[in-house]
Protein backbone atom coordinates (compact mmCIF):
# COMPACT_ATOMS: atom_id res chain seq x y z
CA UNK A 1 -9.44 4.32 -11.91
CA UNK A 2 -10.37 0.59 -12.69
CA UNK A 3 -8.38 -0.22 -10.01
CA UNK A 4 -9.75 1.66 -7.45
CA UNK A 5 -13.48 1.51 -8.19
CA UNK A 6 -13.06 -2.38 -6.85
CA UNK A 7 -13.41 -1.21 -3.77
CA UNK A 8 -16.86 -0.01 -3.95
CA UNK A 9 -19.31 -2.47 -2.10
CA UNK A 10 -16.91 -3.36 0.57
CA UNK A 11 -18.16 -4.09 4.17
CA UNK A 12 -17.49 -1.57 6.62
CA UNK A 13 -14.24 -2.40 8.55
CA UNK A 14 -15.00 -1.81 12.63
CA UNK A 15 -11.45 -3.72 14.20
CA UNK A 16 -8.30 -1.49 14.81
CA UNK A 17 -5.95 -4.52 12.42
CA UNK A 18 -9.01 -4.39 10.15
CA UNK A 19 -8.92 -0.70 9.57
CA UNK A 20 -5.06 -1.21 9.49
CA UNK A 21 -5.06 -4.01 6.42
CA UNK A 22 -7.62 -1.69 4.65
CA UNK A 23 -5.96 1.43 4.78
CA UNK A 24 -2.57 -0.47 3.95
CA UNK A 25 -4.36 -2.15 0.93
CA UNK A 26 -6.14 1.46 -0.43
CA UNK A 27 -2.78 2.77 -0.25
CA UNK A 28 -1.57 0.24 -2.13
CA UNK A 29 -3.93 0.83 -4.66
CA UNK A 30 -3.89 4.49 -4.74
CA UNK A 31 0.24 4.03 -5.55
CA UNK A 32 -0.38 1.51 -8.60
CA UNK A 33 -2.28 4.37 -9.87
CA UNK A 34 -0.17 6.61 -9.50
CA UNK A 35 2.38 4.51 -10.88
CA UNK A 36 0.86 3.78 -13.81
CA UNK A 37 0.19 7.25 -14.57
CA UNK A 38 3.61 8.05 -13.89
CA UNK A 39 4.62 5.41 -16.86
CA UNK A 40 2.58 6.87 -19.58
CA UNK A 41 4.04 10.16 -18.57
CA UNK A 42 7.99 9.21 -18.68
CA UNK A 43 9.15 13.23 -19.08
CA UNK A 44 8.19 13.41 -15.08
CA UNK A 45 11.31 10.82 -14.89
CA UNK A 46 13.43 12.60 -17.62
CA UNK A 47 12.95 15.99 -16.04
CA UNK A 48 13.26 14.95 -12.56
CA UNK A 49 16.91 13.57 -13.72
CA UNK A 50 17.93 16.73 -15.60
CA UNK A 51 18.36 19.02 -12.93
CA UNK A 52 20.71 17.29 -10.50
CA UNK A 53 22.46 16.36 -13.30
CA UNK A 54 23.02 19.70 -14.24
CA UNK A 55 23.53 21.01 -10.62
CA UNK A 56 26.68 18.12 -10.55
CA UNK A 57 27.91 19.50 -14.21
CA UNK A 58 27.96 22.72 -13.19
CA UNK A 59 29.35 22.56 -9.19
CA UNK A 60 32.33 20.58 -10.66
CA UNK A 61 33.22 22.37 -13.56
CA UNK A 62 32.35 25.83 -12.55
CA UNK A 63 32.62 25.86 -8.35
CA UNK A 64 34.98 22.66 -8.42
CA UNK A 65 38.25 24.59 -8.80
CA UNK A 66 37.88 27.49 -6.33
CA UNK A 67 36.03 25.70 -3.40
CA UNK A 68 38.67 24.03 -0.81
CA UNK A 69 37.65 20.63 0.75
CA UNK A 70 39.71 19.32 3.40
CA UNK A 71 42.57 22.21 2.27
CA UNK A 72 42.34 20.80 -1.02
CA UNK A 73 40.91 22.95 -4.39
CA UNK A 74 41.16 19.78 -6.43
CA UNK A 75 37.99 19.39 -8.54
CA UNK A 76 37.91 15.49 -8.19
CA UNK A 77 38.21 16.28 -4.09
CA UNK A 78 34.92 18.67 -4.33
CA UNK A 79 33.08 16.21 -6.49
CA UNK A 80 33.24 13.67 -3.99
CA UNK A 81 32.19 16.34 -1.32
CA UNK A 82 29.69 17.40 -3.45
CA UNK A 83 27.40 14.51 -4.40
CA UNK A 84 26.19 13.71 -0.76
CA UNK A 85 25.01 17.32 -1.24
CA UNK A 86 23.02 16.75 -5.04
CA UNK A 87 21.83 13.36 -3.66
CA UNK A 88 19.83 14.69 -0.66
CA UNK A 89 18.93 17.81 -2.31
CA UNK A 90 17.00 15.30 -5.54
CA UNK A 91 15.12 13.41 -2.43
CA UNK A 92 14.05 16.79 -1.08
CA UNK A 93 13.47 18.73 -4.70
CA UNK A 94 10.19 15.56 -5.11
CA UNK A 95 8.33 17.96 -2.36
CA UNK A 96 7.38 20.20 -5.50
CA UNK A 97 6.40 17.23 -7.61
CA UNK A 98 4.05 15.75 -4.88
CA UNK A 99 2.34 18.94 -4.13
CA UNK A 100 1.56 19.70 -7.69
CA UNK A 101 -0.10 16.20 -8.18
CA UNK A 102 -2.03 16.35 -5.48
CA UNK A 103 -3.11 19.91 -6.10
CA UNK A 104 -4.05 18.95 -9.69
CA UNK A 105 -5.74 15.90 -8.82
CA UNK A 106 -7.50 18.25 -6.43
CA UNK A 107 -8.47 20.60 -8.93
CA UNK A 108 -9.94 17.98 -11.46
CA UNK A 109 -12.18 16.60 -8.66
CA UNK A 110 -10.68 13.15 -8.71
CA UNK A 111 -10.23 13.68 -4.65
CA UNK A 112 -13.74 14.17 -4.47
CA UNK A 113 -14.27 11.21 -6.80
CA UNK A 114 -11.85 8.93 -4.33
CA UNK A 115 -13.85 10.66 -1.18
CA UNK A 116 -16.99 9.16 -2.71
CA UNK A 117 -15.59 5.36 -2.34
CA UNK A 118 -15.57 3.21 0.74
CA UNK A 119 -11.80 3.70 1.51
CA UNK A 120 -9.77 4.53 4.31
CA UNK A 121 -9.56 8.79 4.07
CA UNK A 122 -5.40 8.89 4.61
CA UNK A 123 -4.93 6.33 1.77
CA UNK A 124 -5.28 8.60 -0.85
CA UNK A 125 -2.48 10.46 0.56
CA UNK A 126 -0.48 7.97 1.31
CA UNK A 127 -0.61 6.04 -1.71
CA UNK A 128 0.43 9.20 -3.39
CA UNK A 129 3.54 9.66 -1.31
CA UNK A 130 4.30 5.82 -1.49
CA UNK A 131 4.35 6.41 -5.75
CA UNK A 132 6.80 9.47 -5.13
CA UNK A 133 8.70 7.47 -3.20
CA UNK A 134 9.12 5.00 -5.77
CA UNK A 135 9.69 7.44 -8.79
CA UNK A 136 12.25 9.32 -6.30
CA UNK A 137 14.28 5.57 -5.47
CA UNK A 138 14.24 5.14 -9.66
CA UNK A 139 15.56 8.55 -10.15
CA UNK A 140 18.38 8.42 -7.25
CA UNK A 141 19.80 4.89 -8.63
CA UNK A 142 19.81 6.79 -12.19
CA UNK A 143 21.67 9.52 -10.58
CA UNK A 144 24.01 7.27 -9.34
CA UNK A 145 25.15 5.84 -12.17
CA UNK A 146 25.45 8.88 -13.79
CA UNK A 147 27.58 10.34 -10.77
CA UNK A 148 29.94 7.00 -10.63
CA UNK A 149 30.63 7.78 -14.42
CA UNK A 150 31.34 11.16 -13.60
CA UNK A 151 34.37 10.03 -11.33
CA UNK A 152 32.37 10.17 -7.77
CA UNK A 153 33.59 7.49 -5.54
CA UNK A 154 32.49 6.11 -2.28
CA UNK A 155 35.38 5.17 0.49
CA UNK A 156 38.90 5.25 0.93
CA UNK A 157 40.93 2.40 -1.37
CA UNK A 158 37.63 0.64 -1.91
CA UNK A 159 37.25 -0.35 1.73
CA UNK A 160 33.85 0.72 2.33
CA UNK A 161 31.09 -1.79 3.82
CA UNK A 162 28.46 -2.13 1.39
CA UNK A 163 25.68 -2.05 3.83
CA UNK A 164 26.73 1.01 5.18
CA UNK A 165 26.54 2.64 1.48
CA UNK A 166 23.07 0.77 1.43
CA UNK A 167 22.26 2.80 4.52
CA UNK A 168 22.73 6.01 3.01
CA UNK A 169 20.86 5.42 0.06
CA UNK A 170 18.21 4.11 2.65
CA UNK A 171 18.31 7.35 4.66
CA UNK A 172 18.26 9.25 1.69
CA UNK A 173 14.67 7.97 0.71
CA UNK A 174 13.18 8.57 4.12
CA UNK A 175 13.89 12.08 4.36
CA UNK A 176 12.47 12.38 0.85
CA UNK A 177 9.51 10.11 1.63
CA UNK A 178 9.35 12.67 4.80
CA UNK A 179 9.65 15.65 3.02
CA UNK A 180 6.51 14.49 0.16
CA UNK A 181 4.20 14.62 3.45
CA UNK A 182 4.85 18.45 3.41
CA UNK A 183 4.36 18.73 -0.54
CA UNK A 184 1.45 16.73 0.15
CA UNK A 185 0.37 19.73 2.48
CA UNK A 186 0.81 22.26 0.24
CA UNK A 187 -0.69 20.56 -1.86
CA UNK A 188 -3.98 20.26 -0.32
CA UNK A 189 -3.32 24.15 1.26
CA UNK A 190 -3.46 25.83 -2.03
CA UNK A 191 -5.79 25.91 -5.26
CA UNK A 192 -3.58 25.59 -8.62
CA UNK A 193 -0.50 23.03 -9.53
CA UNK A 194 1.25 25.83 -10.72
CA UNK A 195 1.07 27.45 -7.03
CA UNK A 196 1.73 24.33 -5.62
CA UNK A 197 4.99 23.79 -7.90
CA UNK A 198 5.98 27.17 -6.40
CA UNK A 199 5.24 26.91 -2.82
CA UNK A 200 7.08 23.94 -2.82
CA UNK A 201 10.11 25.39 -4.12
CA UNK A 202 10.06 28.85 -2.38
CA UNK A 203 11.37 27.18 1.02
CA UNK A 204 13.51 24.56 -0.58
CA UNK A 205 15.87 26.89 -1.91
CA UNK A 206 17.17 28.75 1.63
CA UNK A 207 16.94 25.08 2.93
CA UNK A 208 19.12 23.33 0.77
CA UNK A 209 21.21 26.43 0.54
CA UNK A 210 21.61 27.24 4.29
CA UNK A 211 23.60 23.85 4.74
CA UNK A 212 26.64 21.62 4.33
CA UNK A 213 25.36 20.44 0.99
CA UNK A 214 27.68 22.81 -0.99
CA UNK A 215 30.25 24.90 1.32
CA UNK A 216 31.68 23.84 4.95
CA UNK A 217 29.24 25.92 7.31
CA UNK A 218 32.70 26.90 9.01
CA UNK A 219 33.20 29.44 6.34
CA UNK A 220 29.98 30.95 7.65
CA UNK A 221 28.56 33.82 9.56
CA UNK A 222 28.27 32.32 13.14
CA UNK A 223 24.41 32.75 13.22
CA UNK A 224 24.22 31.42 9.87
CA UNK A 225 26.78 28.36 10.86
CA UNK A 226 24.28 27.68 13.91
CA UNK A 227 21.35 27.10 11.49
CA UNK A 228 23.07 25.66 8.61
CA UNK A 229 24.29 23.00 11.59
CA UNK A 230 20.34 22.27 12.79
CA UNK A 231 19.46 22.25 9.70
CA UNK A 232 17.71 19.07 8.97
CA UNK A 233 18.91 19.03 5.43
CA UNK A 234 22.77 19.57 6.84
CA UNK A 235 22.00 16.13 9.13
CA UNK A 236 21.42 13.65 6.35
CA UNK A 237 24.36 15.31 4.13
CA UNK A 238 26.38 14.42 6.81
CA UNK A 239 24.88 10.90 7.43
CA UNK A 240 25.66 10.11 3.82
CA UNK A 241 29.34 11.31 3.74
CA UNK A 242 30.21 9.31 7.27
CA UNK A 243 27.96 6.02 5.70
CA UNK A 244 29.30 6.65 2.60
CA UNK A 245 33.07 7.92 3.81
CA UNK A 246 32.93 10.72 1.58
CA UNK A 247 35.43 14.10 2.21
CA UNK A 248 33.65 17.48 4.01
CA UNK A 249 32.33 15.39 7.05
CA UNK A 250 31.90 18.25 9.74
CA UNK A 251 34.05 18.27 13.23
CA UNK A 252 31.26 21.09 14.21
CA UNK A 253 30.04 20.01 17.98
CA UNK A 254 26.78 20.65 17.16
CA UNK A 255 24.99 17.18 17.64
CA UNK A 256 22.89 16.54 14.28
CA UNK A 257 26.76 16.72 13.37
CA UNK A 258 28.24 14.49 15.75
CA UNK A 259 24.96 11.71 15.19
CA UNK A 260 24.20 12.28 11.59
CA UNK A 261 22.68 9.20 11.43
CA UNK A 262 20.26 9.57 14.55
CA UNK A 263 19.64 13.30 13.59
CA UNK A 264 18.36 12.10 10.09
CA UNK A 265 16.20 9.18 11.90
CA UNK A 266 14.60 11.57 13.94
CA UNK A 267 14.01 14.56 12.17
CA UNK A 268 12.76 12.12 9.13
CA UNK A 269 10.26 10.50 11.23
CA UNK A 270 8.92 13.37 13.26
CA UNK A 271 8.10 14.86 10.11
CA UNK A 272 6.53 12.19 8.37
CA UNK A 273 4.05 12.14 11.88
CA UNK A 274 3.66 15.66 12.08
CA UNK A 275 2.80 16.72 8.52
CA UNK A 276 1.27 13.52 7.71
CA UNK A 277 -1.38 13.92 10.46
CA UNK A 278 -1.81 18.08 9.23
CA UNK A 279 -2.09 16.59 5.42
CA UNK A 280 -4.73 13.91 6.91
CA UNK A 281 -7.00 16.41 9.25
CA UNK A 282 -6.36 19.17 5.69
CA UNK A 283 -7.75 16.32 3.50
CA UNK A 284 -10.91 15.84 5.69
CA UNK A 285 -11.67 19.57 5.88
CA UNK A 286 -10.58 20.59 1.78
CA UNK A 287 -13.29 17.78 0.36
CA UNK A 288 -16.20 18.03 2.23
């Protein structure tokens, strides 16, 4: 909290770039915080890392053998399908994580405590989501060294561009940077961590599910096709097989699967406006 306490005496900010560099600089300070907290506490790391790791282990070695990809039931063909799938589904699993910190900081009063100080009122938010962000990048370069030793490859006889692989890994942190802002919701919406842990997870389940994370949506019920192919989720899967030239990539003529890449722009940012500015207006209205 020494950190943040430096702001106290500050002059009122009354320019739109001044209000702007304040809020930016809060943030900022709200996200070392966070970080630092995060480092005394490295189990939220380890435990973070265990599950997809266990979700790969287990979709190989159990699913691997029976799934086809491409008209193929080769395990080493499904684990390259597969870890498009794991890799969006880690960025999306940090929704729980964010809503439980911000419902336990929350119910310890240190929102209130922030409120008090003369900061911008969306920083605290923000700077929370920025920290996730940054624990979510450190546990999806983890997870991709663990996958490469695992056998998963990216491309066809090495001949993939590197900044298109770059891409998806970039993609892959803005839908999960979009997807804190509606943990950060929940977070303010509800009145223990533990609920917030499991609202957070309730909806991620049919979500990650209902997709092309795991089967082709082909093999679907038609209805259930249609929605796996709108599916958000299903449009940055898809992104990071074409980026990353992995097999599965959908020839559905639905467009999130004939512009991945767009698809997972879009959706990504419309989120991050739209449940950032509920979180914000929830903020003002749970701490007065």
């Amino acid at each position: 909290m020494s950190a943040v306490t430096g702001t106290e005496g500050r002059r009122p900010v009354t320019s739109r770039g001044g209000r702007v560099r304040q809020s930016w600089r809060d943030s900022v300070i709200v996200a070392q915080r966070n970080l630092i907290r995060m480092t005394r506490i490295p189990e939220i790391v380890l435990f973070g890392l265990i599950q997809p790791v266990m979700f790969v282990v287990l979709f190989t070695y159990v699913f691997g053998g029976s799934l086809k990809v491409g008209g193929s039931t080769s395990s080493e063909a499904y684990k390259n399908f597969l870890m498009a799938g794991i890799f969006a589904q880690t960025v999306t699993f940090s929704t729980a994580g964010a809503g439980a910190g911000i419902a336990e900081d929350m119910h310890k009063g240190l929102i209130d405590r922030f409120r008090a100080l003369p900061m911008a009122r969306g920083a605290v938010l923000t700077g929370r989501t920025l920290a996730d962000l940054v624990q979510t990048a450190l546990t999806v370069m983890i997870l991709a060294a663990v996958a490469l030793l695992l056998g998963w490859r990216v491309g066809t006889n090495g001949d993939t561009d590197p900044l298109r692989v770059a891409a998806g890994f970039g993609l892959l942190l803005l839908c999960g940077y979009a997807f804190t802002w509606i943990g950060a919701l929940i977070g303010l919406s509800v009145r223990s961590p533990e609920a917030a842990t499991n609202g957070g997870l309730i909806w991620l389940f049919p979500v990650t599910f209902i997709s092309n994370a795991f089967v082709d949506p082909a093999n679907m019920t038609p209805w259930l096709r249609h929605i796996a192919e709108w599916n958000p989720f299903s449009a940055i899967v898809q992104a990071c097989r074409v980026l990353w030239a992995n097999p599965g990539q959908s020839t559905s003529d639905a467009w999130p699967m004939q512009h991945p890449v767009w698809a997972s722009l879009i959706y990504s940012v419309a989120i991050i406006v739209l449940f950032r500015t509920l979180s914000v207006r929830k903020y003002r209205s749970a701490t007065v």
